[in-house]
Protein backbone atom coordinates (compact mmCIF):
# COMPACT_ATOMS: atom_id res chain seq x y z
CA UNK A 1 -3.22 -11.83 -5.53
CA UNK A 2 -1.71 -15.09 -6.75
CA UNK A 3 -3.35 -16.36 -9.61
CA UNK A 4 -3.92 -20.28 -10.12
CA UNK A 5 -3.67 -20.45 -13.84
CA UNK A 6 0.15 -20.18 -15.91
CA UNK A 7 2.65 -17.94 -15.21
CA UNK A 8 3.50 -15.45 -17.47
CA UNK A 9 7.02 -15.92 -17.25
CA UNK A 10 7.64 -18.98 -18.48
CA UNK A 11 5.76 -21.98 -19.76
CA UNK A 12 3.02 -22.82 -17.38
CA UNK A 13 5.72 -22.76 -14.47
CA UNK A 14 4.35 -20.68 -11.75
CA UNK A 15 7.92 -19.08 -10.43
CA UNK A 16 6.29 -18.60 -6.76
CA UNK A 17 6.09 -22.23 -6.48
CA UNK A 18 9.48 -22.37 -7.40
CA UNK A 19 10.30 -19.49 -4.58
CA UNK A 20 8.55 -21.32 -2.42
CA UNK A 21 10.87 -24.58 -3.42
CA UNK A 22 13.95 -22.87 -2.68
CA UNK A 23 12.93 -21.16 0.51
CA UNK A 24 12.60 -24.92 1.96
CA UNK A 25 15.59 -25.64 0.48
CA UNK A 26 17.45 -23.11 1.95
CA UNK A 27 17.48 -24.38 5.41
CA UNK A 28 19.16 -27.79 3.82
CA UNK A 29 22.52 -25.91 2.38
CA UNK A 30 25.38 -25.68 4.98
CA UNK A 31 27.91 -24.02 3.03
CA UNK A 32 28.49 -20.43 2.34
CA UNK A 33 28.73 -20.66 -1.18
CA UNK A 34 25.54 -22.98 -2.05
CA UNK A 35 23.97 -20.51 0.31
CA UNK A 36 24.91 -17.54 -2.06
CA UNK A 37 24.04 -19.48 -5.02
CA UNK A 38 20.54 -20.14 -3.61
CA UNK A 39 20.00 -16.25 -3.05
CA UNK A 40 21.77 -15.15 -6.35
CA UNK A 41 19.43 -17.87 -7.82
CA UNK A 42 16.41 -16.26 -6.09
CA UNK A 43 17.20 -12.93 -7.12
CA UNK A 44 17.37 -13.71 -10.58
CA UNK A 45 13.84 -15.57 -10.81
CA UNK A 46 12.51 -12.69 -8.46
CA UNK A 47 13.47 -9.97 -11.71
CA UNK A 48 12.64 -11.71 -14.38
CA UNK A 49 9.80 -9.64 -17.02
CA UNK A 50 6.33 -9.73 -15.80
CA UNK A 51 3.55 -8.54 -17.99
CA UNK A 52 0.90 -7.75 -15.55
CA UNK A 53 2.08 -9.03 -12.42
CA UNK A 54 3.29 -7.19 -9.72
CA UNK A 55 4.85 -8.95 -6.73
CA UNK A 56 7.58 -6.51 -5.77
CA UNK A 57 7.23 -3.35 -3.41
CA UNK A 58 9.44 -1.18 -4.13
CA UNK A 59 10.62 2.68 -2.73
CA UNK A 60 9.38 3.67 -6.53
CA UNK A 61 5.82 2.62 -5.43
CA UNK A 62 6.13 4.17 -2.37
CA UNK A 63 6.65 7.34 -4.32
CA UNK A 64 3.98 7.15 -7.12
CA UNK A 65 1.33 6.33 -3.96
CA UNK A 66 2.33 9.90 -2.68
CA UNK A 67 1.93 11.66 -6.10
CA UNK A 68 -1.30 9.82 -6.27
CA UNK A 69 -2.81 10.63 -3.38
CA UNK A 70 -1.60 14.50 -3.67
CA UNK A 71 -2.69 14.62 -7.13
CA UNK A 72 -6.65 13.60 -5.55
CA UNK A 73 -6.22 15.30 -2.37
CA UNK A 74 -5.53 18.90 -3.52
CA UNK A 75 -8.38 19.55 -5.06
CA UNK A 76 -10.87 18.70 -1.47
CA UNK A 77 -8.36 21.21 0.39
CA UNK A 78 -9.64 24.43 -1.42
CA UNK A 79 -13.36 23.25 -0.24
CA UNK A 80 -14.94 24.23 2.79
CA UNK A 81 -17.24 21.57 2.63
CA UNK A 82 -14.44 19.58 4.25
CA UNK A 83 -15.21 21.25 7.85
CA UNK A 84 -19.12 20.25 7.34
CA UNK A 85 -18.53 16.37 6.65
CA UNK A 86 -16.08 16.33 9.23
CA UNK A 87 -18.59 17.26 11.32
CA UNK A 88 -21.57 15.54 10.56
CA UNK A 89 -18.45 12.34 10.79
CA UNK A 90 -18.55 13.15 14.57
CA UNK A 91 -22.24 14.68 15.37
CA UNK A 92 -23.51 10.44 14.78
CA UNK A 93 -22.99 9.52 18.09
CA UNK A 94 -24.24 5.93 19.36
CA UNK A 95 -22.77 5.49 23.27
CA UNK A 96 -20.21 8.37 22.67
CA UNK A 97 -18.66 6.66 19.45
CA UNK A 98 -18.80 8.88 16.29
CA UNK A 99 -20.19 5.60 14.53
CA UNK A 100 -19.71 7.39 10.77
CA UNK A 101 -16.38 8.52 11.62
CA UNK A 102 -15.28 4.60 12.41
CA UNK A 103 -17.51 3.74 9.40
CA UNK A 104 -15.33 5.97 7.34
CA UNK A 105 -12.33 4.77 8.43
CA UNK A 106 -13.37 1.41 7.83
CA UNK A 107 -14.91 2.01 4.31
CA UNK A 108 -11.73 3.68 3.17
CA UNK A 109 -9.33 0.41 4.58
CA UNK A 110 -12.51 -1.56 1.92
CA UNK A 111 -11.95 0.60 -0.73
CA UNK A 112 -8.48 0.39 -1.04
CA UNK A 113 -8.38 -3.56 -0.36
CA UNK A 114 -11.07 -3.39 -3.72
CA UNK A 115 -8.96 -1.19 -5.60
CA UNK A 116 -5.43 -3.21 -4.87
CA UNK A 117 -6.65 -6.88 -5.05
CA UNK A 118 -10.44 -7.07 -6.31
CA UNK A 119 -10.06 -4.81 -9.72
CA UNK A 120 -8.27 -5.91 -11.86
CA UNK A 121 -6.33 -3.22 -13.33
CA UNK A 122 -3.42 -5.63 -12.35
CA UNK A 123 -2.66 -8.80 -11.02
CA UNK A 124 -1.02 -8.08 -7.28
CA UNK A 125 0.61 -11.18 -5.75
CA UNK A 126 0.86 -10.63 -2.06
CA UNK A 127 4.44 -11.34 -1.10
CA UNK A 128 5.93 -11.27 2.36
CA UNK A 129 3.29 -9.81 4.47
CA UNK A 130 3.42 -8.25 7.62
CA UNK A 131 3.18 -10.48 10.35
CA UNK A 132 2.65 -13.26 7.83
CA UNK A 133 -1.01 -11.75 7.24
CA UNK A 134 -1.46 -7.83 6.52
CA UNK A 135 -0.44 -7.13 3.10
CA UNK A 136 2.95 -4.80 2.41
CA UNK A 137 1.21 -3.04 0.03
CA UNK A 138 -2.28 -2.23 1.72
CA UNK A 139 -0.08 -0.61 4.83
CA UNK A 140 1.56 1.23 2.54
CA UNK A 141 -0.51 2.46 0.66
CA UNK A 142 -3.09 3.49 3.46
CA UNK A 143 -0.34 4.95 5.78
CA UNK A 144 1.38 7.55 2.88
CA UNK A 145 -2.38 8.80 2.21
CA UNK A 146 -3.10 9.42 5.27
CA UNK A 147 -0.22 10.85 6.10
CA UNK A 148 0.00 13.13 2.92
CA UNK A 149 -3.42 14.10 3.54
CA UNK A 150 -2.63 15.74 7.08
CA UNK A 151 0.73 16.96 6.17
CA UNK A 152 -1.49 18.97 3.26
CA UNK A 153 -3.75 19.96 5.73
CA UNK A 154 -1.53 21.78 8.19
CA UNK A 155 0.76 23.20 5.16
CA UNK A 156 -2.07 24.80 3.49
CA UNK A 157 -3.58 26.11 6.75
CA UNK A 158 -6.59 24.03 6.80
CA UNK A 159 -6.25 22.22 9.54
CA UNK A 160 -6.43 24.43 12.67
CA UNK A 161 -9.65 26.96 10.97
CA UNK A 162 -11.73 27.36 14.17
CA UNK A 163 -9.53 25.96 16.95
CA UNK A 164 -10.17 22.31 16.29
CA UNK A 165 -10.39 19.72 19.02
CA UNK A 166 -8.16 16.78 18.05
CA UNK A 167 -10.63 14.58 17.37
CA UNK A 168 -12.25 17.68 14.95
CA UNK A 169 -8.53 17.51 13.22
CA UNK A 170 -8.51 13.63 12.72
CA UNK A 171 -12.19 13.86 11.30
CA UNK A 172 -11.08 16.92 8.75
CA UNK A 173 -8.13 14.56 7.55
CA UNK A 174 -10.18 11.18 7.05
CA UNK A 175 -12.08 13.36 4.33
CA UNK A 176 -9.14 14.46 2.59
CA UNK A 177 -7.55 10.77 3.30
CA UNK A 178 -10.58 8.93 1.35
CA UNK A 179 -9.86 10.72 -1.69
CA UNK A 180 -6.29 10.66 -1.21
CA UNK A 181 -6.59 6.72 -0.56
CA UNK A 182 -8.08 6.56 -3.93
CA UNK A 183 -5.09 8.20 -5.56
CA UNK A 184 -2.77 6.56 -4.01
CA UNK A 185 -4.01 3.45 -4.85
CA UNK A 186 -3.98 4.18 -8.73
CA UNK A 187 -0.76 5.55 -8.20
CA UNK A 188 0.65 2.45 -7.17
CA UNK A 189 -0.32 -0.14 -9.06
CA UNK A 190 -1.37 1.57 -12.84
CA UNK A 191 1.76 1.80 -14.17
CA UNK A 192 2.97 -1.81 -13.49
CA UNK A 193 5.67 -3.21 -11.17
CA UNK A 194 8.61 -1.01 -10.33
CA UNK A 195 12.26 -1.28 -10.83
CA UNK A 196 14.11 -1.41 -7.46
CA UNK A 197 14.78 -3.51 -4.31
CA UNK A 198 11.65 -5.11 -2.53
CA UNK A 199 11.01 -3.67 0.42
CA UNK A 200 11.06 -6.48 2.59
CA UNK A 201 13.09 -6.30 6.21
CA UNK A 202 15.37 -8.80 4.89
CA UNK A 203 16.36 -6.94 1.82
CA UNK A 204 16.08 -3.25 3.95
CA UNK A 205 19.12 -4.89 6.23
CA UNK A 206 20.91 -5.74 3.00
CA UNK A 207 20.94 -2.29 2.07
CA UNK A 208 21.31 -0.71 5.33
CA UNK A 209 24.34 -3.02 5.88
């Protein structure tokens, strides 16, 4: 998150509120080339060296979630004790709803919000959130471990042991995916910010263009 206290890029200047500065002064320019200047201006504050700080989400961090969240998911595959907490995730019913399943779920989405913006391993500025709320980074970083936790699942064979119902598969793969969330996590944000372009869907237009 954004800290109130000096930036370390410069001399007590916090560059976001300069950002922020420029975004309102964007919508004042009506020529091409101020309008370039602005961005190219932008761009250059947006890469300058950060020691802690990490503002930019990159396809690099994309990447080191998914390493992450293999590199702590593997290990849970090779264990049949998968299948039992799975199971005891759906035998809690309260009015039909497997209340430890949804507690899972939700305890996972807590423990990766702790591990990206509480502990501070680094500093993560939430930039350009989704809907102006849900943070790039959190998505991310939740979505790829899940996802890498199923996709593990069915290529190792695990997922369809004893004709699963599909609630029985989603169950198996929140296991896997609260370890994997964990890794992926770590992955992301240990080894600092990443080279690259942000992914925002301004900048993914850019490219795409």
């Amino acid at each position: 998150m954004s800290s109130d206290g000096p930036d370390p890029r410069g001399d007590g200047i916090d560059v976001g509120d300069i950002l922020d500065q420029l975004e309102e002064l964007e919508g004042s320019i009506t020529t091409s080339e101020g309008q370039e200047e602005l961005r190219h201006t932008k761009r250059m504050l947006k890469h300058l060296p950060v020691s802690e700080r990490i503002s930019k989400y990159t396809s690099r961090d994309l990447g080191e979630a998914f390493v992450g969240s293999i590199i702590f998911g593997l290990p849970l595959l090779v264990e049949d004790g998968v299948f039992v907490i799975a199971q005891y995730l759906l035998d809690s019913l309260v009015s039909g709803v497997p209340v430890f399943l949804v507690a899972n779920a939700v305890f996972v989405v807590a423990l990766t919000t702790g591990l990206l913006y509480a502990v501070d391993f680094r500093e993560i500025q939430i930039t350009n959130p989704i809907f102006g709320l849900v943070p790039r980074r959190l998505v991310g970083v939740l979505t790829i471990s899940f996802l890498t936790a199923a996709g593990l699942m069915v290529m190792w064979g695990r997922m369809f042991i004893g004709d699963p119902t599909s609630v029985e598969m989603v169950a198996r793969i929140t296991v896997i995916w609260t370890a994997a969330s964990i890794g992926a996590s770590l992955g992301d944000i240990l080894p600092g910010e990443s080279k690259g372009t942000d992914l925002t869907l301004s900048n993914i237009d850019e490219l795409v263009s």
